[in-house]
C-alpha atoms as a PDB file:
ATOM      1  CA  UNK A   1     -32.439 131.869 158.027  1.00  0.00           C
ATOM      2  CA  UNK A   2     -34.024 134.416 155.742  1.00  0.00           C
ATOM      3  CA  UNK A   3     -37.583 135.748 156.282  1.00  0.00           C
ATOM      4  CA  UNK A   4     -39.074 134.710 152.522  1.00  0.00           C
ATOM      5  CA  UNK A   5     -37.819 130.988 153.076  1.00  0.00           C
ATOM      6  CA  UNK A   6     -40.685 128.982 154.458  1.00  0.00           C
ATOM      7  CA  UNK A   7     -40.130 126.123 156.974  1.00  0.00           C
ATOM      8  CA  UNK A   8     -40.950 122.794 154.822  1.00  0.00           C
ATOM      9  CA  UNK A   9     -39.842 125.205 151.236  1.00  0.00           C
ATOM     10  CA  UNK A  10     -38.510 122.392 149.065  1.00  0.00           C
ATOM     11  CA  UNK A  11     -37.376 118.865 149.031  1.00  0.00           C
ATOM     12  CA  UNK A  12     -34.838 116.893 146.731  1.00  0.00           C
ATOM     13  CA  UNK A  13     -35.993 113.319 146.093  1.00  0.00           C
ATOM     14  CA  UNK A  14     -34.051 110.555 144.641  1.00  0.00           C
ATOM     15  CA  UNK A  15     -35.978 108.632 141.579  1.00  0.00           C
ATOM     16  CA  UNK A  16     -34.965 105.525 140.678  1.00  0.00           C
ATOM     17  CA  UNK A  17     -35.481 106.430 137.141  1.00  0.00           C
ATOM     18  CA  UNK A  18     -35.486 109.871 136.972  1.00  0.00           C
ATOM     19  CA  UNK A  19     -32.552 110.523 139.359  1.00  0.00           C
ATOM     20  CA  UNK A  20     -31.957 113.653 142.001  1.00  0.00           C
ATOM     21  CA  UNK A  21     -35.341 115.925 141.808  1.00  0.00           C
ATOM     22  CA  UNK A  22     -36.092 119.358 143.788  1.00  0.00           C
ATOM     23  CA  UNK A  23     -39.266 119.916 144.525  1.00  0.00           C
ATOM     24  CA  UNK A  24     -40.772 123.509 145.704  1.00  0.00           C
ATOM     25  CA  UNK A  25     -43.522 122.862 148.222  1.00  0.00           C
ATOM     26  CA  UNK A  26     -45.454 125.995 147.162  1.00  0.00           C
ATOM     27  CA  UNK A  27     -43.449 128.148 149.168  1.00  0.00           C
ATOM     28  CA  UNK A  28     -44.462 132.109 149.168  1.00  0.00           C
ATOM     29  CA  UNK A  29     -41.680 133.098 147.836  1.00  0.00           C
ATOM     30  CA  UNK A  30     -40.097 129.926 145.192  1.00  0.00           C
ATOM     31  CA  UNK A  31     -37.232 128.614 144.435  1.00  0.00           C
ATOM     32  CA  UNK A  32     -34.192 128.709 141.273  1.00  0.00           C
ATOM     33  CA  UNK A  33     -32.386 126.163 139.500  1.00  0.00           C
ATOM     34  CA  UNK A  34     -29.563 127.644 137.525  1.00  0.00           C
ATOM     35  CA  UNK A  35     -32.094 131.387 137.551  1.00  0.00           C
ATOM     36  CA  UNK A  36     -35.142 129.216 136.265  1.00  0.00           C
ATOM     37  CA  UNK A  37     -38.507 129.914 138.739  1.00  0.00           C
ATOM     38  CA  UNK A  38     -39.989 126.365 139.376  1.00  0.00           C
ATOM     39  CA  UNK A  39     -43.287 125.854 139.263  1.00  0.00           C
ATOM     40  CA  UNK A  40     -44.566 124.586 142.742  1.00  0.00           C
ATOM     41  CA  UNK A  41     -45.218 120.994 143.013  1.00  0.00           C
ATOM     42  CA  UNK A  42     -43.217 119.944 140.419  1.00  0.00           C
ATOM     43  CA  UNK A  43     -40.111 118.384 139.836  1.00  0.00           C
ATOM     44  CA  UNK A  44     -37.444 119.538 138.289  1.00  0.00           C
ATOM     45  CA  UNK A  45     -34.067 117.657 137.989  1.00  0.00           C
ATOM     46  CA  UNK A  46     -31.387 118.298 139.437  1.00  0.00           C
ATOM     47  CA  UNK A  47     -28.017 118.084 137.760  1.00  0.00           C
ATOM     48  CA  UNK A  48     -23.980 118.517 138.860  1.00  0.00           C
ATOM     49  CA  UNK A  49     -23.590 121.700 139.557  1.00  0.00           C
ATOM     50  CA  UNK A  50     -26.748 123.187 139.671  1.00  0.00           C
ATOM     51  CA  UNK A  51     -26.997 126.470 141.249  1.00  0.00           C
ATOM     52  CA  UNK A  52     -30.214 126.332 143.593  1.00  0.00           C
ATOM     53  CA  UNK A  53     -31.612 129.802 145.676  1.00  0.00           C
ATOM     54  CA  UNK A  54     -34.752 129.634 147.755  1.00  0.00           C
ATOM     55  CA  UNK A  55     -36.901 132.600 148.062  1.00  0.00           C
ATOM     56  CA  UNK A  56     -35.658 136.042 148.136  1.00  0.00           C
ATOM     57  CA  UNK A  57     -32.544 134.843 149.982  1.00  0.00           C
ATOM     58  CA  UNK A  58     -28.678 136.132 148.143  1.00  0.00           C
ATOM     59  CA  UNK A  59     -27.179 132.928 149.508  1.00  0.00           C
ATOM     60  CA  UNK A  60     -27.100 130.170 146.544  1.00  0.00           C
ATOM     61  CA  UNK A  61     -26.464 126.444 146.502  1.00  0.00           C
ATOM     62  CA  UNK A  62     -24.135 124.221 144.206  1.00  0.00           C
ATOM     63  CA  UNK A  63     -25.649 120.806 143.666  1.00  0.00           C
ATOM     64  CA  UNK A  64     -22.812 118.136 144.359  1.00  0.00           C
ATOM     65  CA  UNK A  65     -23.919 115.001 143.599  1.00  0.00           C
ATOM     66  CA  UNK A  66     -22.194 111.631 143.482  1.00  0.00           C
ATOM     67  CA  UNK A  67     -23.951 108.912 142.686  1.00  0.00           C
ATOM     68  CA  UNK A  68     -21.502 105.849 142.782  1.00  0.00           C
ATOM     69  CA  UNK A  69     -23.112 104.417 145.900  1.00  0.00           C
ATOM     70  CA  UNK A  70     -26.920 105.071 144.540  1.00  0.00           C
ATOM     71  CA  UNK A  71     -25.913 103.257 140.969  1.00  0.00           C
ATOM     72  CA  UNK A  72     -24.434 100.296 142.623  1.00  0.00           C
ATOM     73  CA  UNK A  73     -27.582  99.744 145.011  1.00  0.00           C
ATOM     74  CA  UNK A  74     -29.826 100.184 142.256  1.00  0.00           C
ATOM     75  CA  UNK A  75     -27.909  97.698 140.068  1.00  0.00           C
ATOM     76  CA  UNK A  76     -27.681  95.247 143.020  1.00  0.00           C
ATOM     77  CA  UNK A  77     -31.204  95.376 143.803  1.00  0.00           C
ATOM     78  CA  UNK A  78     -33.027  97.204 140.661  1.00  0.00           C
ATOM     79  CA  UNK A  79     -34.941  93.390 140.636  1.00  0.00           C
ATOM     80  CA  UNK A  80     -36.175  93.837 143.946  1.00  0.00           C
ATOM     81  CA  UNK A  81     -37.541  97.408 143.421  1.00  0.00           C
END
């Protein structure tokens, strides 16, 4: 817990054609992918290895994503979406 995060500050949303997304809910103080200040309300893609800090917190985030299961849903069901 660090005082400059806010409660709802961000969310990461999976697109089905845009793939793993972070969103900053125009939180006081932001958020930074790989140093990069997003702009609030907008997504911004997430890759491997990302390195993600919210607000004025020293604690950062590596992005570890495996998306195995998520492909093979998609490509099981993509005609249903």
């Amino acid at each position: 817990m660090h005082e400059s995060i806010s409660r709802e500050h961000a969310c990461i949303v999976l697109d089905t054609n845009k793939g793993c997304l972070l969103i900053d809910l125009d939180s006081t103080a932001g958020t930074k992918v790989d140093g990069t200040q997003l702009e609030a309300n907008r997504a911004t893609e997430l890759k491997p290895d990302a390195k993600v800090e919210f607000g004025g917190s020293t604690r950062s985030y590596i992005v570890k994503l495996d998306f195995t299961p998520y492909q093979k849903f998609l490509k099981e069901h993509r005609s249903h979406l």
